[in-house]
Protein backbone atom coordinates (compact mmCIF):
# COMPACT_ATOMS: atom_id res chain seq x y z
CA UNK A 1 -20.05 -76.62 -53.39
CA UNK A 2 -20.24 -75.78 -49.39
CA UNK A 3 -16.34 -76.15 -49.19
CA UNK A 4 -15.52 -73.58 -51.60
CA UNK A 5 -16.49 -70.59 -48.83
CA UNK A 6 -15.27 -72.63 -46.23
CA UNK A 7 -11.34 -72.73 -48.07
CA UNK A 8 -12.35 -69.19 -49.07
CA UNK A 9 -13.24 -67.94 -45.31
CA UNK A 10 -10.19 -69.65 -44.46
CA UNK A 11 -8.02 -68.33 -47.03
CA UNK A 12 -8.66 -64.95 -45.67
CA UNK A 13 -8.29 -65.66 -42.35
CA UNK A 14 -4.33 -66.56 -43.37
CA UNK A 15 -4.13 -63.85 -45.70
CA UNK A 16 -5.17 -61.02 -42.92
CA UNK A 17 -3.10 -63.01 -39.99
CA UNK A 18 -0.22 -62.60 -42.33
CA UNK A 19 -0.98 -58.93 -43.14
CA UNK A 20 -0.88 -58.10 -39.67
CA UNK A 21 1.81 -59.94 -38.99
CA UNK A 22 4.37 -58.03 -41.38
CA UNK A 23 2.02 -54.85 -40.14
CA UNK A 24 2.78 -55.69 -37.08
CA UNK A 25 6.62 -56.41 -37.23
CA UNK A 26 7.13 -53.40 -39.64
CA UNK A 27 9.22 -50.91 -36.94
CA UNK A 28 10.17 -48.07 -38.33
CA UNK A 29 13.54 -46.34 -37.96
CA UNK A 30 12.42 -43.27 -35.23
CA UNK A 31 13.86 -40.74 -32.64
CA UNK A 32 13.15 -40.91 -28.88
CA UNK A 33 11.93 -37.17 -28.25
CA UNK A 34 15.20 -36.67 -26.23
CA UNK A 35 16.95 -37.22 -29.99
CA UNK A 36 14.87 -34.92 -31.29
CA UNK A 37 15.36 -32.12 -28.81
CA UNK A 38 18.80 -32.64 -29.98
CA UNK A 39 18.74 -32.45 -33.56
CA UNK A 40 16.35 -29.23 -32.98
CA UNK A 41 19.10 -27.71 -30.81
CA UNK A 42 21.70 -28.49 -33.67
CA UNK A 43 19.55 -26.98 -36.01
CA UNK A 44 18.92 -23.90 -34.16
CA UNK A 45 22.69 -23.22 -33.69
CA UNK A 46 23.45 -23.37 -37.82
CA UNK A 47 19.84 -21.60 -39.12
CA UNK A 48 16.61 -20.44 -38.27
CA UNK A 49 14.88 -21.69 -41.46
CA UNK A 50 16.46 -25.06 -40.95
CA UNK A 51 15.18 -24.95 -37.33
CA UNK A 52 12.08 -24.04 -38.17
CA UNK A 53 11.64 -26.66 -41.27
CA UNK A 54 12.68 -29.02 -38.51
CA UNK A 55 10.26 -28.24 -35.93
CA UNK A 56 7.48 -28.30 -38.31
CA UNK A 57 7.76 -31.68 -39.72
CA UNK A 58 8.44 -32.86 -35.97
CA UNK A 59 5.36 -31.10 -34.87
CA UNK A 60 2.89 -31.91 -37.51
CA UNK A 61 4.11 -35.44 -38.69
CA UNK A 62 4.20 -33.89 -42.62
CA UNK A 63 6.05 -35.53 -45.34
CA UNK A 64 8.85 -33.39 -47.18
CA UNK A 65 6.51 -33.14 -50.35
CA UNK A 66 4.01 -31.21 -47.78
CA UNK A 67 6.11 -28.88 -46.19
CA UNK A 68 8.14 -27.44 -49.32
CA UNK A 69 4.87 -26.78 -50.31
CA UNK A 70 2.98 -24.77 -47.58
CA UNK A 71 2.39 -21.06 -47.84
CA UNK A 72 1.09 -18.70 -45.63
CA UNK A 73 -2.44 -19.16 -47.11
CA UNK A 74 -2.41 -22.63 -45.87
CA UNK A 75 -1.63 -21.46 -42.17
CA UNK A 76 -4.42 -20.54 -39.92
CA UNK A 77 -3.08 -18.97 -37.33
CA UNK A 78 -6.07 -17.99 -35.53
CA UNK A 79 -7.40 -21.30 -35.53
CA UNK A 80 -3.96 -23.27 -35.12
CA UNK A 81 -4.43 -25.50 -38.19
CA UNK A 82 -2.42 -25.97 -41.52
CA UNK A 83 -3.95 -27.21 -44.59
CA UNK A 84 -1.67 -29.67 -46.24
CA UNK A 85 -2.80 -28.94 -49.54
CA UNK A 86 -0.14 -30.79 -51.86
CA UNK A 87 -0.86 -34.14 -50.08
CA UNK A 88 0.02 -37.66 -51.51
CA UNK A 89 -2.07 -39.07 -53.82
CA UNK A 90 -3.68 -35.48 -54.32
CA UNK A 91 -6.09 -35.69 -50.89
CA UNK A 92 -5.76 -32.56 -48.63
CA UNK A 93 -5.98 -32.43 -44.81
CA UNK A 94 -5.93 -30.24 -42.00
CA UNK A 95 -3.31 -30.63 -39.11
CA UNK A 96 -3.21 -28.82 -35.87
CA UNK A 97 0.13 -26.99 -34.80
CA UNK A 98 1.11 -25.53 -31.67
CA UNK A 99 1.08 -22.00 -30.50
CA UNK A 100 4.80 -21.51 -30.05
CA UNK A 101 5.37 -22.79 -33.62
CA UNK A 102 2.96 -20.98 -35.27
CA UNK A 103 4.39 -17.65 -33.29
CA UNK A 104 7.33 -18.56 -34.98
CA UNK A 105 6.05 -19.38 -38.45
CA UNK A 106 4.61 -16.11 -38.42
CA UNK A 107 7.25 -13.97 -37.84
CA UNK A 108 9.72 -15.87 -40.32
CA UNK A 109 7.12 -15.35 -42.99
CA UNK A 110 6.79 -11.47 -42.06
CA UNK A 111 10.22 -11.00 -41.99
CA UNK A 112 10.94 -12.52 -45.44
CA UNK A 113 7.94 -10.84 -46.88
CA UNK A 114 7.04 -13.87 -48.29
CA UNK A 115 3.81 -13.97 -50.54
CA UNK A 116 0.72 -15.80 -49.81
CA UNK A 117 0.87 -17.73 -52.43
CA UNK A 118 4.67 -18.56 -52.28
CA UNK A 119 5.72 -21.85 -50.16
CA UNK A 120 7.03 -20.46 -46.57
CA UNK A 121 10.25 -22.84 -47.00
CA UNK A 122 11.87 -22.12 -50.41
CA UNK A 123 13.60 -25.35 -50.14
CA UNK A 124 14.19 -28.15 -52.76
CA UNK A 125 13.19 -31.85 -51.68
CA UNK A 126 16.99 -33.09 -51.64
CA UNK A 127 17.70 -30.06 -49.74
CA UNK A 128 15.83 -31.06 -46.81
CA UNK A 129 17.29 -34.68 -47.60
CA UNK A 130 20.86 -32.93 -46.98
CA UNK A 131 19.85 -30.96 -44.09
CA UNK A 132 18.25 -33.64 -42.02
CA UNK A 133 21.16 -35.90 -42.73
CA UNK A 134 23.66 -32.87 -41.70
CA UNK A 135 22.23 -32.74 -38.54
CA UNK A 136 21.47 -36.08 -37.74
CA UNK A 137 25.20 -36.49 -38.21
CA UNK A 138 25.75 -33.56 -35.86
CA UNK A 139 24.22 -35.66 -33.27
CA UNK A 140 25.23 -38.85 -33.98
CA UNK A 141 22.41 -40.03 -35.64
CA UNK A 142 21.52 -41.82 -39.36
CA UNK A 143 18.00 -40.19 -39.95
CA UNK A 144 16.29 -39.41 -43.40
CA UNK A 145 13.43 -36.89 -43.25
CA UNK A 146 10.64 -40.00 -43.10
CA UNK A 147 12.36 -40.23 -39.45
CA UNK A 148 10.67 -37.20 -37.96
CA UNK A 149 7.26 -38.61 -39.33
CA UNK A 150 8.02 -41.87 -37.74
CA UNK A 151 8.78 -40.16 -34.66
CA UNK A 152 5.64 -37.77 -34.30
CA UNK A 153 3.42 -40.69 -35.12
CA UNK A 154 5.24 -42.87 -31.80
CA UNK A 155 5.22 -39.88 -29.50
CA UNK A 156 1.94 -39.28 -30.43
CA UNK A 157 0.41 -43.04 -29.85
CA UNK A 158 2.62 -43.01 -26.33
CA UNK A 159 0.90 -40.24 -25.23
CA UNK A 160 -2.60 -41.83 -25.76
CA UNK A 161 -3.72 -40.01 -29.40
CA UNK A 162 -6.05 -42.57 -30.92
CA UNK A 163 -5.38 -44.63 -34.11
CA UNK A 164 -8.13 -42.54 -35.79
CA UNK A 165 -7.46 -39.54 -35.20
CA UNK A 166 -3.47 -40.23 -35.82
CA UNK A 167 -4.38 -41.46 -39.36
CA UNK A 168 -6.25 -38.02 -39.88
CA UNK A 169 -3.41 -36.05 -38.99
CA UNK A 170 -1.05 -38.26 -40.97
CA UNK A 171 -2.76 -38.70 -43.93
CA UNK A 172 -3.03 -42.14 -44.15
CA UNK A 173 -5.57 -43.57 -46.27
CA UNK A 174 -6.14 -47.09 -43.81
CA UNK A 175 -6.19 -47.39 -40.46
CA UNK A 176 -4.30 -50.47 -41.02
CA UNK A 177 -1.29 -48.61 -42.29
CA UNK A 178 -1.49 -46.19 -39.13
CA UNK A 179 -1.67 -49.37 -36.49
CA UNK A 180 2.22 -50.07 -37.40
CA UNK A 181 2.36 -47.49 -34.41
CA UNK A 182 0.25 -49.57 -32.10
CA UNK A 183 3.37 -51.87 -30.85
CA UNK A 184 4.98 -48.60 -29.41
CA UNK A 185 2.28 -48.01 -27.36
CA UNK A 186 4.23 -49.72 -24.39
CA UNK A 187 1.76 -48.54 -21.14
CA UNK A 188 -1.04 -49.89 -23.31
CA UNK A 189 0.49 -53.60 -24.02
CA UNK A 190 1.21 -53.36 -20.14
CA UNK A 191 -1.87 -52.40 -19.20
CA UNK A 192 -3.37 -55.66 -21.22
CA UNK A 193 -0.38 -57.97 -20.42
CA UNK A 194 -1.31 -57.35 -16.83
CA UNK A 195 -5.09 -58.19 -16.90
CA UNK A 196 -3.62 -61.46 -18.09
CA UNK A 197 -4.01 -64.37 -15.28
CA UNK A 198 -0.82 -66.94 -15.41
């Protein structure tokens, strides 16, 4: 009977090793920010609501569900947060966005008059498929909209933003789906690799 826990223990010892490893070895398809500047500045030259679309997902790390469905009731300007309302899996957050970008947001939406109640981008969800791939292809890049997610959540972890507080902004519902991001984290692995005596 005292083996049982002991193959069980041991069992899940393998089982998380091996979840960590695919974790772990998981790299997702992203742009370096120097990419993105670029497929911004593409963007910018064809349309402002594509430009702005853009920017938003880039600067908030929101999935294309979320942003065809924020309104202006969901932007806070004063307080430089959006409530991502029409999350996955129903949950709602709260992400912070940048002054410049909420400027912007707020003149696009008084200049289209567009109620509070009304999604800021009337887009379709294969529209911003079509859009993203236009301009990745501008640039010289194969990118889907996921990309931009990908690359907010990298940027992000290089420039020291916790796990936790990454996996807030992105929505994720385990920490252990937001530490796929860890490995880009390159001063950090340095930083270890060099406390390391050979």
């Amino acid at each position: 009977m005292a083996l049982a826990p002991k193959r069980s223990a041991e069992w899940q010892y393998l089982l998380n090793k091996t979840l960590l490893l695919f974790t772990v070895t998981k790299i997702p398809d992203y742009l370096e920010k120097e990419q993105v500047d670029e497929l911004l500045q593409a963007a910018k030259t064809c349309s402002e609501r594509d430009y702005l679309l853009l920017r938003f997902m880039w600067r908030t790390g929101v999935r294309v569900s979320e942003v065809i469905n924020v309104t202006p009731s969901d932007i806070e300007f004063k307080n430089g947060v959006v409530n991502i309302r029409k999350a996955k899996g129903g949950r709602q957050r709260r992400v912070p966005l940048d002054e410049d970008t909420l400027k912007m947001l707020s003149d696009y939406v008084l200049a289209l008059n567009t109620p509070e109640d009304q999604p800021v981008f009337a887009i379709k969800r294969t529209q911003v498929f079509n859009l993203v791939k236009k301009y990745g292809s501008m640039v010289g890049v194969k990118i889907h909209p996921h990309t931009l997610r990908h690359s907010f959540a990298i940027h992000l972890v290089r420039q020291g933003t916790d796990l936790r507080r990454l996996q807030l902004m992105l929505g994720h519902t385990s920490l252990s789906i937001t530490q796929v991001y860890l490995q880009f984290n390159d001063n950090d692995l340095r930083e270890a690799y060099e406390k390391v005596a050979f």
